[in-house]
C-alpha atoms as a PDB file:
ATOM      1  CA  UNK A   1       5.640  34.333  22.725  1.00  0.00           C
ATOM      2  CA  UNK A   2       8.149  32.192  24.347  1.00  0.00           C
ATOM      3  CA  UNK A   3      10.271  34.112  27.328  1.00  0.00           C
ATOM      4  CA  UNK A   4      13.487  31.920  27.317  1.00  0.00           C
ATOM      5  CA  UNK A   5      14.378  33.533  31.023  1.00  0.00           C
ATOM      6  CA  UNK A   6      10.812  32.778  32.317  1.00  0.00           C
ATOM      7  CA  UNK A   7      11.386  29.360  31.535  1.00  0.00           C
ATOM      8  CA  UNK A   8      14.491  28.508  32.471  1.00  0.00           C
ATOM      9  CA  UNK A   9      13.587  29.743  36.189  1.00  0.00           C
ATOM     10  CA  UNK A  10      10.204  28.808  36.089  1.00  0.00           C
ATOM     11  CA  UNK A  11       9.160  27.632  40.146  1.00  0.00           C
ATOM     12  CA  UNK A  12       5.277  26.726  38.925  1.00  0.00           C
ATOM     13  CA  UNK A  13       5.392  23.237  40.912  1.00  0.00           C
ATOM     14  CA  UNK A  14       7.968  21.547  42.848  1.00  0.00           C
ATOM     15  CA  UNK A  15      10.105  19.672  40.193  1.00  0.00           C
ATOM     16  CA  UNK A  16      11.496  23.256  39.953  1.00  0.00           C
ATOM     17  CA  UNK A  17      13.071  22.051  43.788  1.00  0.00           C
ATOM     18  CA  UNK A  18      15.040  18.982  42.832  1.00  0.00           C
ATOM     19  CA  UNK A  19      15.453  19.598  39.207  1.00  0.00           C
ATOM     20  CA  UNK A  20      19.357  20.822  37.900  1.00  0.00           C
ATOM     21  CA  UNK A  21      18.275  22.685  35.305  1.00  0.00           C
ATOM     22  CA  UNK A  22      15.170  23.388  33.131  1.00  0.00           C
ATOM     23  CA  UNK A  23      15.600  21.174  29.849  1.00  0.00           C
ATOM     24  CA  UNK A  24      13.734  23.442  27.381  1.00  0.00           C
ATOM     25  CA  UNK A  25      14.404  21.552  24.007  1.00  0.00           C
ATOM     26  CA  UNK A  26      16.625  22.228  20.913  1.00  0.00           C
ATOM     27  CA  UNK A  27      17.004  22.135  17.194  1.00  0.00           C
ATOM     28  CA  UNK A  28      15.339  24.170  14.308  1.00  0.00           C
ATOM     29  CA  UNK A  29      12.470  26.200  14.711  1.00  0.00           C
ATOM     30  CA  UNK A  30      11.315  24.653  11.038  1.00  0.00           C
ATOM     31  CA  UNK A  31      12.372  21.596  11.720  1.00  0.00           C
ATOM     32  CA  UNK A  32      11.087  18.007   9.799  1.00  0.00           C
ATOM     33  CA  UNK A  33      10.021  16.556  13.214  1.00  0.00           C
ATOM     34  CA  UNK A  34       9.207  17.792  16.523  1.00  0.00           C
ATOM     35  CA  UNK A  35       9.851  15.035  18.924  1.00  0.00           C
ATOM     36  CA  UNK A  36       8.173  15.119  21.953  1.00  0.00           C
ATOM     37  CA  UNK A  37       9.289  12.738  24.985  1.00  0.00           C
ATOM     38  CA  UNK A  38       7.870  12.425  28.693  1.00  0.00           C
ATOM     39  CA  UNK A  39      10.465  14.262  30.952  1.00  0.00           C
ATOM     40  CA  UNK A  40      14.117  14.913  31.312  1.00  0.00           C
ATOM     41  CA  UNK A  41      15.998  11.920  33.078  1.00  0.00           C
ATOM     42  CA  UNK A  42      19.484  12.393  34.401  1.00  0.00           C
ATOM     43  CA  UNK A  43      21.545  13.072  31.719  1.00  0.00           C
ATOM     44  CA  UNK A  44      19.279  15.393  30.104  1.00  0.00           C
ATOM     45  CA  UNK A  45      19.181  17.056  34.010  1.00  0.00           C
ATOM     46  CA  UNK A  46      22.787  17.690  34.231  1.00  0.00           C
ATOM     47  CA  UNK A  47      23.411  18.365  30.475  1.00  0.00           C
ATOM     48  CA  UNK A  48      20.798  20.519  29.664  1.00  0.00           C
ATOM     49  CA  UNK A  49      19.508  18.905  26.517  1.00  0.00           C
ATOM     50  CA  UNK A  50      16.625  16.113  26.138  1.00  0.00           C
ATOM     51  CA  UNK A  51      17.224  12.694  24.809  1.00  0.00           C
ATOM     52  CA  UNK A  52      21.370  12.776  25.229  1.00  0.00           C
ATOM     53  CA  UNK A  53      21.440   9.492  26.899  1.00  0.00           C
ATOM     54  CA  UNK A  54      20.454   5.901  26.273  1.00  0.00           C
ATOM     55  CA  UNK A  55      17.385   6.491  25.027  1.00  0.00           C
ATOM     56  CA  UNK A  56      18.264   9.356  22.348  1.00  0.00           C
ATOM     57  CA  UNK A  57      20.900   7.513  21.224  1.00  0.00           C
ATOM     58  CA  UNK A  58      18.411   4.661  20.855  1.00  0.00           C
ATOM     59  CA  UNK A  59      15.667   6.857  19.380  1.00  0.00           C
ATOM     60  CA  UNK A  60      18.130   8.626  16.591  1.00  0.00           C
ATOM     61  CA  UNK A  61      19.521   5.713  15.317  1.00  0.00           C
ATOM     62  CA  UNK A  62      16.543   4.307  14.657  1.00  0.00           C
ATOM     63  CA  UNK A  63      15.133   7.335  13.392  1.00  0.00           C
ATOM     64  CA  UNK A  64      18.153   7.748  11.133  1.00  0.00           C
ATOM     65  CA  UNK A  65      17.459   3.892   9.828  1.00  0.00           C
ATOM     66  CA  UNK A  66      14.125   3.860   9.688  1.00  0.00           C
ATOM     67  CA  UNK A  67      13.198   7.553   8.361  1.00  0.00           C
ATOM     68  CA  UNK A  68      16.724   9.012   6.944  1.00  0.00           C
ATOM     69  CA  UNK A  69      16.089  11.808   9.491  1.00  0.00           C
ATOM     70  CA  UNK A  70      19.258  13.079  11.418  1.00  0.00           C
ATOM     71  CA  UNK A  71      18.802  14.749  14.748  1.00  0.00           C
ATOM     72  CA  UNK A  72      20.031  17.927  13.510  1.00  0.00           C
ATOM     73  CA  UNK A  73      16.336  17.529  11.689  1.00  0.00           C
ATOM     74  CA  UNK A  74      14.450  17.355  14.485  1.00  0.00           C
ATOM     75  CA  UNK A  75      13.207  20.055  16.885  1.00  0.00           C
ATOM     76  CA  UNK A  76      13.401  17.838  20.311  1.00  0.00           C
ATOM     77  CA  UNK A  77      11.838  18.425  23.900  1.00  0.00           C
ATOM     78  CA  UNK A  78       9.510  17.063  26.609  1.00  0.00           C
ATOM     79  CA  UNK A  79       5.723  17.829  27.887  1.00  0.00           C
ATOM     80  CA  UNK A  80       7.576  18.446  31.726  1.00  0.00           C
ATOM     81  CA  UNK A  81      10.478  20.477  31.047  1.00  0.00           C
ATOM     82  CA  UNK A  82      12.276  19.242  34.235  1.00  0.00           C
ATOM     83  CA  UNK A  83      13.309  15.857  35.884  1.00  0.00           C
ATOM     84  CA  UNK A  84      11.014  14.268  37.801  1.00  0.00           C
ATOM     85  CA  UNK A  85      12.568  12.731  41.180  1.00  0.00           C
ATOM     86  CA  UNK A  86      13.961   9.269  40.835  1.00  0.00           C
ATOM     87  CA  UNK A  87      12.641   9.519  37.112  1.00  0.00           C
ATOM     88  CA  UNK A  88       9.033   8.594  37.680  1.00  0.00           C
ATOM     89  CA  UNK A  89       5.868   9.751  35.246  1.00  0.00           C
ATOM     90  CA  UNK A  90       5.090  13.581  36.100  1.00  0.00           C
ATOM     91  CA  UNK A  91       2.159  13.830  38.183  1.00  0.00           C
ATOM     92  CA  UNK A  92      -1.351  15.206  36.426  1.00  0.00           C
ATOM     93  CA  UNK A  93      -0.660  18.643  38.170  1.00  0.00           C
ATOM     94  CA  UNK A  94       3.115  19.203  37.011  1.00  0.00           C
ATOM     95  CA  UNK A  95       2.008  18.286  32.990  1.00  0.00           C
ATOM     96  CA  UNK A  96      -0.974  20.649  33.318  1.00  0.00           C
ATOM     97  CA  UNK A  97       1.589  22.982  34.752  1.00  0.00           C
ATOM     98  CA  UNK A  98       3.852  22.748  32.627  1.00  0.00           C
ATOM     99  CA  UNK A  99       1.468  22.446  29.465  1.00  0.00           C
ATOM    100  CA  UNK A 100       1.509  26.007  28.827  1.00  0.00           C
ATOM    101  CA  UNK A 101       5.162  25.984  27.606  1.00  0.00           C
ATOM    102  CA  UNK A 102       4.697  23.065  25.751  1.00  0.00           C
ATOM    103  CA  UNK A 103       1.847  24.952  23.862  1.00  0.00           C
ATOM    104  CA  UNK A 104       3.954  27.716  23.414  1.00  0.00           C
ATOM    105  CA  UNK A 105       6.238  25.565  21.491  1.00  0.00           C
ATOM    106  CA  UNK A 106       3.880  23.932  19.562  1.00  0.00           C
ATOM    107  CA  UNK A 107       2.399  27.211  18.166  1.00  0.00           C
ATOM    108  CA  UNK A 108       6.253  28.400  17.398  1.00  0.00           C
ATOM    109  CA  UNK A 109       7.752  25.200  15.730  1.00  0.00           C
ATOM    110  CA  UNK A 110       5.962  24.513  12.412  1.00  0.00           C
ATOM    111  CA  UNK A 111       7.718  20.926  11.810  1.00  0.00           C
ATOM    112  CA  UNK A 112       6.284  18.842   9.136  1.00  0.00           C
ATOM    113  CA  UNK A 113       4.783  16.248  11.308  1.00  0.00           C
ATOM    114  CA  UNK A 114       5.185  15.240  15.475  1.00  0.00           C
ATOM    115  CA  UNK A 115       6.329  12.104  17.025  1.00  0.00           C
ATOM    116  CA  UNK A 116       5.249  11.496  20.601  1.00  0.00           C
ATOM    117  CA  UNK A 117       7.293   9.017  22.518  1.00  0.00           C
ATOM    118  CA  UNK A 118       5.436   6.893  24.967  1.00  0.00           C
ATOM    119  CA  UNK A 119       1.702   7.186  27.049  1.00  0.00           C
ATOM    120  CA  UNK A 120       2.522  10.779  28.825  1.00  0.00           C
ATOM    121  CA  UNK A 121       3.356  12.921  25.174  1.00  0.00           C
ATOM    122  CA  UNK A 122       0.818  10.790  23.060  1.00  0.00           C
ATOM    123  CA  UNK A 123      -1.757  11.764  26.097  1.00  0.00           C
ATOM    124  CA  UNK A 124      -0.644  15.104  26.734  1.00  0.00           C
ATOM    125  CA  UNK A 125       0.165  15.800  22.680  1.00  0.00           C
ATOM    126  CA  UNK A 126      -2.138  13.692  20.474  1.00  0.00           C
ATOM    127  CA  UNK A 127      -4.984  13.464  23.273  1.00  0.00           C
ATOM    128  CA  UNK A 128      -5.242   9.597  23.626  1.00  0.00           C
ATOM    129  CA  UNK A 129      -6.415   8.142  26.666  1.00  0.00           C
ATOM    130  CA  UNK A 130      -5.427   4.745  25.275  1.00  0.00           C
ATOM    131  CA  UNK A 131      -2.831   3.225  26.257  1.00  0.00           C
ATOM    132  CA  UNK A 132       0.167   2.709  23.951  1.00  0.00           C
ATOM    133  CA  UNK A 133      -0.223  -0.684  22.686  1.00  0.00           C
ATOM    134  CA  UNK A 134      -3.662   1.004  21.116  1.00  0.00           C
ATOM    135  CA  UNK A 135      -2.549   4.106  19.901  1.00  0.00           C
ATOM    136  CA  UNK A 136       1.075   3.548  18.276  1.00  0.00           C
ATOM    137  CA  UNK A 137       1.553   3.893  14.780  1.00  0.00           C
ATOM    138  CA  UNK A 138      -2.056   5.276  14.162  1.00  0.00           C
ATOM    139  CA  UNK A 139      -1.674   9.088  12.472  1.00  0.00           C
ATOM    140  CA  UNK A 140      -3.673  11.981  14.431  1.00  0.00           C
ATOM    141  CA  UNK A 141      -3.725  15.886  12.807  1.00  0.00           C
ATOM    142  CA  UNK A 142      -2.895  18.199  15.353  1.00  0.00           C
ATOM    143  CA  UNK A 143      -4.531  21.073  12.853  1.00  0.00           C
ATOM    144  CA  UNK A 144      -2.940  20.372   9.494  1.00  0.00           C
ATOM    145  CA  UNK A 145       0.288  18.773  11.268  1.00  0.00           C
ATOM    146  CA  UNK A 146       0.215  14.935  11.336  1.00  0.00           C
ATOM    147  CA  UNK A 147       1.220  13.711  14.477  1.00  0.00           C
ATOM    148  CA  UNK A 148       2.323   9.490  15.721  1.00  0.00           C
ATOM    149  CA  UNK A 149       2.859   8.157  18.381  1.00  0.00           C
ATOM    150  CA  UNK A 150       5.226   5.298  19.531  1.00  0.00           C
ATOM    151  CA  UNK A 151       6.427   4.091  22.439  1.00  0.00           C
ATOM    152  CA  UNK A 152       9.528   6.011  24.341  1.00  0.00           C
ATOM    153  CA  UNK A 153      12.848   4.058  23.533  1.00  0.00           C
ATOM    154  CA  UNK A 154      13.048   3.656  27.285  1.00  0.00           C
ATOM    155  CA  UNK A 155      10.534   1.324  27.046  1.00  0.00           C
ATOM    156  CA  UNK A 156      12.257  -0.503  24.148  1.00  0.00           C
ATOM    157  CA  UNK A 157      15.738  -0.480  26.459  1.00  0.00           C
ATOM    158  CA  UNK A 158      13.643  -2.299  28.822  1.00  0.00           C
ATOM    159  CA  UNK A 159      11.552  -4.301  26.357  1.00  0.00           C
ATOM    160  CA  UNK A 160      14.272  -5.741  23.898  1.00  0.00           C
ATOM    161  CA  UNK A 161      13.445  -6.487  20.266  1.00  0.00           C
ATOM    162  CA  UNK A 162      10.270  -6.784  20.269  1.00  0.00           C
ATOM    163  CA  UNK A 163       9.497  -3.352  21.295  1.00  0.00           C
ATOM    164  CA  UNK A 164      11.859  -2.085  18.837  1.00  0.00           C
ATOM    165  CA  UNK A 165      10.474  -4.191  16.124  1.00  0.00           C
ATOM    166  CA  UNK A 166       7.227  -2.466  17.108  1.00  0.00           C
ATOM    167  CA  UNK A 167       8.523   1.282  17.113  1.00  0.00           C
ATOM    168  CA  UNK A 168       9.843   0.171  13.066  1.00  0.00           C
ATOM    169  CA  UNK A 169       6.941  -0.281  11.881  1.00  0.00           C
ATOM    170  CA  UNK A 170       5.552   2.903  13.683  1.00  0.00           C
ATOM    171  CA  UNK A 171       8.883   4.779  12.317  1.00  0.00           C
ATOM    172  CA  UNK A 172       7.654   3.461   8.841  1.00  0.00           C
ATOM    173  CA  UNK A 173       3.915   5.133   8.633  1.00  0.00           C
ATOM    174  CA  UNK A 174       5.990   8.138  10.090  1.00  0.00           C
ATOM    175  CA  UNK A 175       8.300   7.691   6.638  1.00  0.00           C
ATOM    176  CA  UNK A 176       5.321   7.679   4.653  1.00  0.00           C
ATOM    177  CA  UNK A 177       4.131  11.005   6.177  1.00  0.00           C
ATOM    178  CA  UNK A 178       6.984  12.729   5.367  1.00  0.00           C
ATOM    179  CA  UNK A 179       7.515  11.350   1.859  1.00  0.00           C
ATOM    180  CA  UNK A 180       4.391  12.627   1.183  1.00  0.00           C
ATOM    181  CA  UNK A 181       4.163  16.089  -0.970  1.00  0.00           C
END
C-alpha cells in the first residue's frame, strides 16, 4: 500500500537534494485515464502538482478536444516523482528508483485505459525501447488496461503543429478505447 509520508520525504537518490517538493500525482483513484508524464519541471516543483504549466495546459486542452475528457477525469503523475536539475531526462538509476512508487500507483488506480507522454513513461510504463516516432498511437495492455503512448506536449511546445497534429491522431485511437464498452 501506498505510505503518503514515505513518499513525500523519500531521500532514495539525489533528486531528493535539489528537488522542492515530491510531486506525487492527483485526481481520482477510479479515474478514466491515468496520465503518466516524465518528471516534474518547475512549476510542478514549486506547486506541488504535475502538468500545471505549459505543457498541462497544452496536454488538457487537447485532451478535452480530442477525447471530451476533463482533467478532473484523469488520475495524473510522473515515473520520477521529483524535478530533475535543470529539467533534464532522469537518469536510469533515479526511474528504477523511483519505479517502485510508480508501481504502487499503478496497482491502486484502476483507470480505464493509460496515456504515457513521451520516450521515458512509454519506456518505463508500456515497456518500449522504441523510440517515440515508432511507438505513438500503437495500443499496448498493461493486464486488461489498454495503455498509448504519445509524445509529451513539451515536445509539441517545441515542435509546433506538426507534433500536435501527430499527438491528434494518437488522442483519437485513445477516443476509440474509451468509447469502447
Amino acid at each position: 500500500m501506498l505510505d503518503l509520508n514515505e513518499l513525500v520525504s523519500c531521500t532514495r537518490c539525489d533528486l531528493s537534494l535539489t528537488r522542492q517538493r515530491v510531486v506525487v500525482g492527483s485526481g481520482p483513484l477510479a479515474p478514466l485515464l491515468m496520465v503518466i508524464g516524465e518528471a516534474p519541471g518547475r512549476s510542478e516543483d514549486e506547486g506541488g502538482e504535475p502538468f500545471i504549466g505549459r505543457s498541462g495546459q497544452l496536454l488538457f486542452r487537447l485532451l478535452q478536444e480530442e477525447v471530451g475528457v476533463t482533467r478532473s477525469q484523469c488520475f495524473v503523475t510522473n515515473v520520477v516523482k521529483c524535478r530533475p536539475p535543470a529539467n533534464r531526462t532522469p537518469t536510469l538509476h533515479e526511474i528504477t528508483t523511483c519505479r517502485p512508487w510508480l508501481d504502487e500507483q499503478l496497482a491502486m488506480i484502476t483507470p480505464r485505459a493509460v496515456l504515457a507522454l513521451g520516450n521515458t513513461a512509454s519506456r518505463a510504463v508500456l515497456g518500449s525501447e522504441a523510440p517515440m516516432g515508432e511507438v505513438h498511437g500503437r495500443v499496448v495492455y498493461l493486464g486488461a488496461v489498454p495503455g498509448l503512448a504519445t509524445y509529451h506536449p513539451a515536445a509539441a511546445l517545441r515542435g509546433g503543429a506538426s507534433v500536435v497534429h501527430v499527438m491528434r491522431r494518437d488522442l483519437a485511437v485513445l477516443r476509440q478505447l474509451l468509447d469502447a464498452p
